[in-house]
Protein backbone atom coordinates (compact mmCIF):
# COMPACT_ATOMS: atom_id res chain seq x y z
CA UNK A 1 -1.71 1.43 204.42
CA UNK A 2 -4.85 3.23 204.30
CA UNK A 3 -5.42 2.67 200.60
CA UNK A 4 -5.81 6.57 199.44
CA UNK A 5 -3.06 5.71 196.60
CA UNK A 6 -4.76 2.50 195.34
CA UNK A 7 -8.53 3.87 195.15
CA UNK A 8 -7.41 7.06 193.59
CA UNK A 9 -4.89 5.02 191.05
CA UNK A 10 -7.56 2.65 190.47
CA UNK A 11 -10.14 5.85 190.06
CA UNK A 12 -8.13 7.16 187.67
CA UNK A 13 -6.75 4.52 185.25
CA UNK A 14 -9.24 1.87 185.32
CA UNK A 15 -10.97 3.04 182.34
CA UNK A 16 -7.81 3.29 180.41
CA UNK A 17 -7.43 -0.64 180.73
CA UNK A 18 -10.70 -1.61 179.45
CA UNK A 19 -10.07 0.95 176.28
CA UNK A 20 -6.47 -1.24 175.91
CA UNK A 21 -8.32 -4.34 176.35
CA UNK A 22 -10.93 -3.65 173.89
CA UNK A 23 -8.61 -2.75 171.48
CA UNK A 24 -6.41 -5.72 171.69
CA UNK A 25 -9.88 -8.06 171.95
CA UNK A 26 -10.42 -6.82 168.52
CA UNK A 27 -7.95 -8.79 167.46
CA UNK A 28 -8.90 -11.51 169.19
CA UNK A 29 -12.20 -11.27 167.76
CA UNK A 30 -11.29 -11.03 164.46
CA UNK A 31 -8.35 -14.33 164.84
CA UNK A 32 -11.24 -16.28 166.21
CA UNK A 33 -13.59 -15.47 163.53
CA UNK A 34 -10.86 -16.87 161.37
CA UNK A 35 -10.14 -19.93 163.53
CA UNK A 36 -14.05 -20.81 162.81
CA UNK A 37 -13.04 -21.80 159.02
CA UNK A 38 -11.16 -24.47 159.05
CA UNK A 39 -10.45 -24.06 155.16
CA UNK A 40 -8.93 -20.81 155.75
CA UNK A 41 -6.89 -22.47 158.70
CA UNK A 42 -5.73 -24.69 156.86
CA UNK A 43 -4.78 -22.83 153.44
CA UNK A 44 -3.10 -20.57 156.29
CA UNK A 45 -1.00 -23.57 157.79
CA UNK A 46 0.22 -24.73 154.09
CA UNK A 47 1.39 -20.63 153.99
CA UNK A 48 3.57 -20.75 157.00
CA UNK A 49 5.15 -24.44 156.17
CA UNK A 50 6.58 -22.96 152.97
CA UNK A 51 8.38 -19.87 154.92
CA UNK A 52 12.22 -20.57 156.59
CA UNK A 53 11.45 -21.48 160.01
CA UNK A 54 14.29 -18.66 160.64
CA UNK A 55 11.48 -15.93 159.80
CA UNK A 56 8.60 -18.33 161.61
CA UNK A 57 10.65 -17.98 164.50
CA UNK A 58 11.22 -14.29 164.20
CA UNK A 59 7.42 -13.50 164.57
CA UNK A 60 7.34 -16.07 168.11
CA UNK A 61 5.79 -18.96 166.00
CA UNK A 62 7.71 -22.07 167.18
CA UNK A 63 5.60 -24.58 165.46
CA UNK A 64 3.68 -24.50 162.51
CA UNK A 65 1.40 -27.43 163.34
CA UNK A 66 -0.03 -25.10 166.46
CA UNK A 67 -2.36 -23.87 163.81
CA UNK A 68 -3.77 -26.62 162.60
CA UNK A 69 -6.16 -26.42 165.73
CA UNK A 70 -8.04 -23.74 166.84
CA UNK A 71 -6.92 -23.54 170.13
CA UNK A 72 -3.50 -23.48 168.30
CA UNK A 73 -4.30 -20.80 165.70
CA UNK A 74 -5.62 -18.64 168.14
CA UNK A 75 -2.65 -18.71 170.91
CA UNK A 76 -0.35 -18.50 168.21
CA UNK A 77 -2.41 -15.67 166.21
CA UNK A 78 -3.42 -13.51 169.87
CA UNK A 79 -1.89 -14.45 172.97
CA UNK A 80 1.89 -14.39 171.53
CA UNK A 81 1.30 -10.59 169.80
CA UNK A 82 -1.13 -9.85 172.83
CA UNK A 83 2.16 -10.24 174.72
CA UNK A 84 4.23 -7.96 172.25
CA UNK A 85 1.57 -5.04 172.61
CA UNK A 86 1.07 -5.58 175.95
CA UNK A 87 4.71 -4.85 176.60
CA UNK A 88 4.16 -1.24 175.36
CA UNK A 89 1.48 -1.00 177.90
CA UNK A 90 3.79 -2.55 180.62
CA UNK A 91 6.11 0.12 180.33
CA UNK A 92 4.01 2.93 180.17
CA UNK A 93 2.18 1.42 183.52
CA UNK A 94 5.45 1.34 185.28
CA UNK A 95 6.31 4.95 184.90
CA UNK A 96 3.55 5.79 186.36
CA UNK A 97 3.96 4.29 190.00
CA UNK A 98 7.09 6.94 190.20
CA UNK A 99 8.41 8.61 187.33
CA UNK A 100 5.25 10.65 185.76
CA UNK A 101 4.36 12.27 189.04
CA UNK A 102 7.96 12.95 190.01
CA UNK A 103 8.70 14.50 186.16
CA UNK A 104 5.64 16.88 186.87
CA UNK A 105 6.66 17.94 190.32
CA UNK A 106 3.08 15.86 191.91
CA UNK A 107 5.51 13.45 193.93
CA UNK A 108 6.69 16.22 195.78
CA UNK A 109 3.40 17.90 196.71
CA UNK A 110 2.51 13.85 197.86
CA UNK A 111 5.11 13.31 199.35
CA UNK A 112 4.64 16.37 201.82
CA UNK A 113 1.45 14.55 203.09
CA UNK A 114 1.62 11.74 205.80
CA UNK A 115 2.43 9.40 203.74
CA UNK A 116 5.70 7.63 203.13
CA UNK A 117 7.42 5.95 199.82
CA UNK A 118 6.65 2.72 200.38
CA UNK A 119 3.03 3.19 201.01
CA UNK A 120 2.70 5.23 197.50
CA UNK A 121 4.88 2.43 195.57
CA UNK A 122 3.04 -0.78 197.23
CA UNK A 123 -0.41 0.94 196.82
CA UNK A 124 0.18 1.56 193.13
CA UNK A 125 1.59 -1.94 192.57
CA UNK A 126 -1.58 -3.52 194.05
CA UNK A 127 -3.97 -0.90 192.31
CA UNK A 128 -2.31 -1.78 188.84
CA UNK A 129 -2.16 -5.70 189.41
CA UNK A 130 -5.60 -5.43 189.56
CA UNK A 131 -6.21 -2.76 186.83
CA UNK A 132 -3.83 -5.26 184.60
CA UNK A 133 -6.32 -7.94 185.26
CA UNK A 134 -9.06 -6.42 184.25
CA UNK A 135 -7.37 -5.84 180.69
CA UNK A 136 -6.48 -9.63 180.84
CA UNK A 137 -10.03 -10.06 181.69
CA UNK A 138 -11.50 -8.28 178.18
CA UNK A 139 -8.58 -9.75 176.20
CA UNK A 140 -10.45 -13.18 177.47
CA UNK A 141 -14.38 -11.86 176.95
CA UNK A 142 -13.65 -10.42 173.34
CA UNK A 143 -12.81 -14.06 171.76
CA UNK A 144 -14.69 -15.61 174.20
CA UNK A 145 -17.87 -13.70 172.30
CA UNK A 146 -16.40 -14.98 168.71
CA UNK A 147 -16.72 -18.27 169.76
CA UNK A 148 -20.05 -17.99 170.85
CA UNK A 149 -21.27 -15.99 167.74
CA UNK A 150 -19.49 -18.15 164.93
CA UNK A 151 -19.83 -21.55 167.28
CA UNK A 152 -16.10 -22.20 166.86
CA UNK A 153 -15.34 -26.02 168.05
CA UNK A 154 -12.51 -25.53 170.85
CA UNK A 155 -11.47 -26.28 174.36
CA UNK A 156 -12.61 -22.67 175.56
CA UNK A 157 -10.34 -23.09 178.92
CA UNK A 158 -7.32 -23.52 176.72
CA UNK A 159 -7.93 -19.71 175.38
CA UNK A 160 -9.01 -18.68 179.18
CA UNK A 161 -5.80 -20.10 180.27
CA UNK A 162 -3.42 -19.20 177.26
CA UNK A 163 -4.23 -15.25 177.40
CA UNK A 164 -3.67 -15.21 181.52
CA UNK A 165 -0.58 -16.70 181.09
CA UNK A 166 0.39 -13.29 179.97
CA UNK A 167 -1.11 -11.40 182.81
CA UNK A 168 2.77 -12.37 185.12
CA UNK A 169 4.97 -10.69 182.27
CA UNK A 170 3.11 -8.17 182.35
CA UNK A 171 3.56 -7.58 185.87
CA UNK A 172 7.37 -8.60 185.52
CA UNK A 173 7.96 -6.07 183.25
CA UNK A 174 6.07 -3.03 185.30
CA UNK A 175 8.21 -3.92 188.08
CA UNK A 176 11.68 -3.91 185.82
CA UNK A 177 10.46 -0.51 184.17
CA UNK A 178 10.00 0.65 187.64
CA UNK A 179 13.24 -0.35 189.20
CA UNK A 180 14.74 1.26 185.92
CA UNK A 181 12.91 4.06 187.02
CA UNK A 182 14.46 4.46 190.72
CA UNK A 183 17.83 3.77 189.55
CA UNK A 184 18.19 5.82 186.16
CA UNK A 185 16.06 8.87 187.37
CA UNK A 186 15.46 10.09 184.13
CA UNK A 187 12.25 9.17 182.73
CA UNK A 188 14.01 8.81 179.35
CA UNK A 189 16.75 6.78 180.61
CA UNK A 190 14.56 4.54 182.29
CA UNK A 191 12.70 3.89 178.96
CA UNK A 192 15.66 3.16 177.12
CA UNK A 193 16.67 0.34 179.70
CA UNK A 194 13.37 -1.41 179.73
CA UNK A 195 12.97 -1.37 175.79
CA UNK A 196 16.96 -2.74 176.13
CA UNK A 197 15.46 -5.56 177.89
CA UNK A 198 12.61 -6.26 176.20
CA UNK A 199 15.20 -6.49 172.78
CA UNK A 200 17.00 -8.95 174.49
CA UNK A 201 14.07 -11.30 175.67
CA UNK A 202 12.60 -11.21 172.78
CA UNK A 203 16.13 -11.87 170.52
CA UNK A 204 17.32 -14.68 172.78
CA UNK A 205 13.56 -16.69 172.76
CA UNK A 206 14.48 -16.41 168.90
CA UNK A 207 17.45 -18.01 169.44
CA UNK A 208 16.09 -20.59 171.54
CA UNK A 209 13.48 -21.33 169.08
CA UNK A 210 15.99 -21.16 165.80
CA UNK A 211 19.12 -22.80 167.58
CA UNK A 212 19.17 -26.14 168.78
CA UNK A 213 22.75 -26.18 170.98
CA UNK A 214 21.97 -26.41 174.85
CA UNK A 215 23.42 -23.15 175.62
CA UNK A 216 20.80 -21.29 173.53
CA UNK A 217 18.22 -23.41 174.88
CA UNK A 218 19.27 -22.40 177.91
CA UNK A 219 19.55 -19.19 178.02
CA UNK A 220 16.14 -18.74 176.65
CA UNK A 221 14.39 -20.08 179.62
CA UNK A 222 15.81 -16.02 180.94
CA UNK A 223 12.65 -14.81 178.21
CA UNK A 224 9.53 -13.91 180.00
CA UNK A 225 8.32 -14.36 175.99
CA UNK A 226 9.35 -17.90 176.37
CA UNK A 227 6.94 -18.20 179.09
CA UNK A 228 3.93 -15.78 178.34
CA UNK A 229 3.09 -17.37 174.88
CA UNK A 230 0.12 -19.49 175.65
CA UNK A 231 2.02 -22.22 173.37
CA UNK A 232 2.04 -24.26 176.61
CA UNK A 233 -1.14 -24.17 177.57
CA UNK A 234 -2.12 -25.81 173.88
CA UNK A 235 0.22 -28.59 173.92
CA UNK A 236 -0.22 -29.10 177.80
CA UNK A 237 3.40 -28.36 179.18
CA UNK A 238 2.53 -25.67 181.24
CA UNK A 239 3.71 -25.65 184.99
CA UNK A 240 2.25 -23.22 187.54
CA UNK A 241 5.49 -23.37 188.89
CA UNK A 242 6.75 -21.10 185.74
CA UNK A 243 4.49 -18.22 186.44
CA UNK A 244 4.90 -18.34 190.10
CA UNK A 245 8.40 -17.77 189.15
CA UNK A 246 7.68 -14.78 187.04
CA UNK A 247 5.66 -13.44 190.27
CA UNK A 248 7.92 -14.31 192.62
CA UNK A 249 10.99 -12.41 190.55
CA UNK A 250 8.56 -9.13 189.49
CA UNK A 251 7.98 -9.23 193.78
CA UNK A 252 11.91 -9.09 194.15
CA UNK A 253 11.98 -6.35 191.34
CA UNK A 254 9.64 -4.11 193.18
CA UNK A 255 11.06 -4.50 196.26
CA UNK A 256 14.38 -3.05 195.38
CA UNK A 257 12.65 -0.34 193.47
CA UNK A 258 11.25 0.26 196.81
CA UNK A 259 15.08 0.40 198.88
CA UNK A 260 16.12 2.50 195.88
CA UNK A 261 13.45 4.93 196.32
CA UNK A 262 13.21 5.05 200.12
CA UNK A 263 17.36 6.07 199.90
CA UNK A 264 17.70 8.62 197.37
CA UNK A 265 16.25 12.26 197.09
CA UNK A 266 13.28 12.97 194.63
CA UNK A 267 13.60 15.69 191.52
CA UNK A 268 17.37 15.34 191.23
């Protein structure tokens, strides 16, 4: 690997992750600014305790109570819609390690160089991990200024930690639009899978949160939303062992995108 993929990837998109990251820390921003009036918190809280906890649970809010901290308020408010947006992002990142440049006839004109599949798919992986993290990273620094500027009372590492706990869906789900990719060919196709799949996490983590039988308990532990919502990191049940789980299974993912490329013809 001579890294020609990942500096030009990283050349090229970098500056489209900080423009996605600002505009998602402006959220953040503004959620944190709220979070620093704890009158407004808490006329919010009495709001959401009068709702069906059906239609709580519909919008990824498991607990009302999370809000009646900051920490709360803010990983219910960002880090769980951070996640939804995010997921748009995701999907457009993972067309791009295959599917763009193959649509547009570039793969080809790569692909005649010395350098083989596996190179350009591992390169682009490792140039958007890092490209990803740098969003994560101004998704952290946005609220991270609100609390400095409005001298909101928190447990700042709880936020830090909350909003990374994203960062391995993220990945996940670039890896699963890319293996789409490989296997569907068709760019369109490919989308349609991967917004199939994010339906399906996101519908059974509802269930999880609205049912309380064992099987849809269960079966929600299958949602990377289940495990990207920062909810954890507030009421301190998170595991390392869940995200290495997420990294270990987006790792699998890409490495069958990889057989799949390496064994079928490009352009058809």
């Amino acid at each position: 690997m001579n890294g020609s993929i990942l500096f030009d990837t990283l050349k090229r998109d970098w500056k489209l992750s900080v423009y996605w990251g600002l505009g998602i820390g402006i959220l953040g921003f503004y959620v944190t600014f709220i979070a620093s009036d704890l009158d407004v918190v808490q006329q919010y809280v009495e709001l959401l305790e009068s709702l069906p906890s059906a239609m709580l649970n519909a919008f990824g809010i498991t607990d009302a109570r999370l809000f009646t901290t900051a920490e709360g308020f803010i990983s219910s408010a960002y880090v769980t819609y951070t996640m939804l947006i995010l997921s748009v992002y995701a999907v457009m990142t993972g067309l791009k390690i295959t599917a763009d440049e193959e649509e547009t006839g570039i793969l080809d004109t790569l692909l005649a160089l010395p350098i083989s599949r596996t190179q350009i798919m591992i390169e682009k992986f490792i140039a958007y991990v890092l490209i990803t993290l740098l969003l994560i990273i101004v998704c952290i620094v946005m609220p991270l200024i609100a609390i400095a500027l409005f001298n909101v009372e928190l447990d700042t590492s709880k936020i830090i930690l909350s909003v990374l706990s994203v960062y391995p869906g993220i990945l996940l789900l670039v890896t699963v639009t890319s293996l789409f990719t490989v296997f569907a060919r068709r760019r369109i196709t490919a989308i349609s899978l991967t917004v199939v799949f994010i339906l399906v996490s996101y519908f059974i983590n509802f269930l999880g949160n609205s049912a309380s039988n064992s099987f849809a308990v269960t079966l929600q532990q299958l949602s990377y939303f289940h495990h990207t919502d920062g909810h954890t990191i507030v009421t301190e049940t998170y595991t390392p062992l869940t995200s290495l789980a997420i990294l270990m299974i987006a790792i699998g993912c890409l490495a069958l995108s990889i057989r799949q490329f390496n064994r079928r013809d490009i352009g058809l």
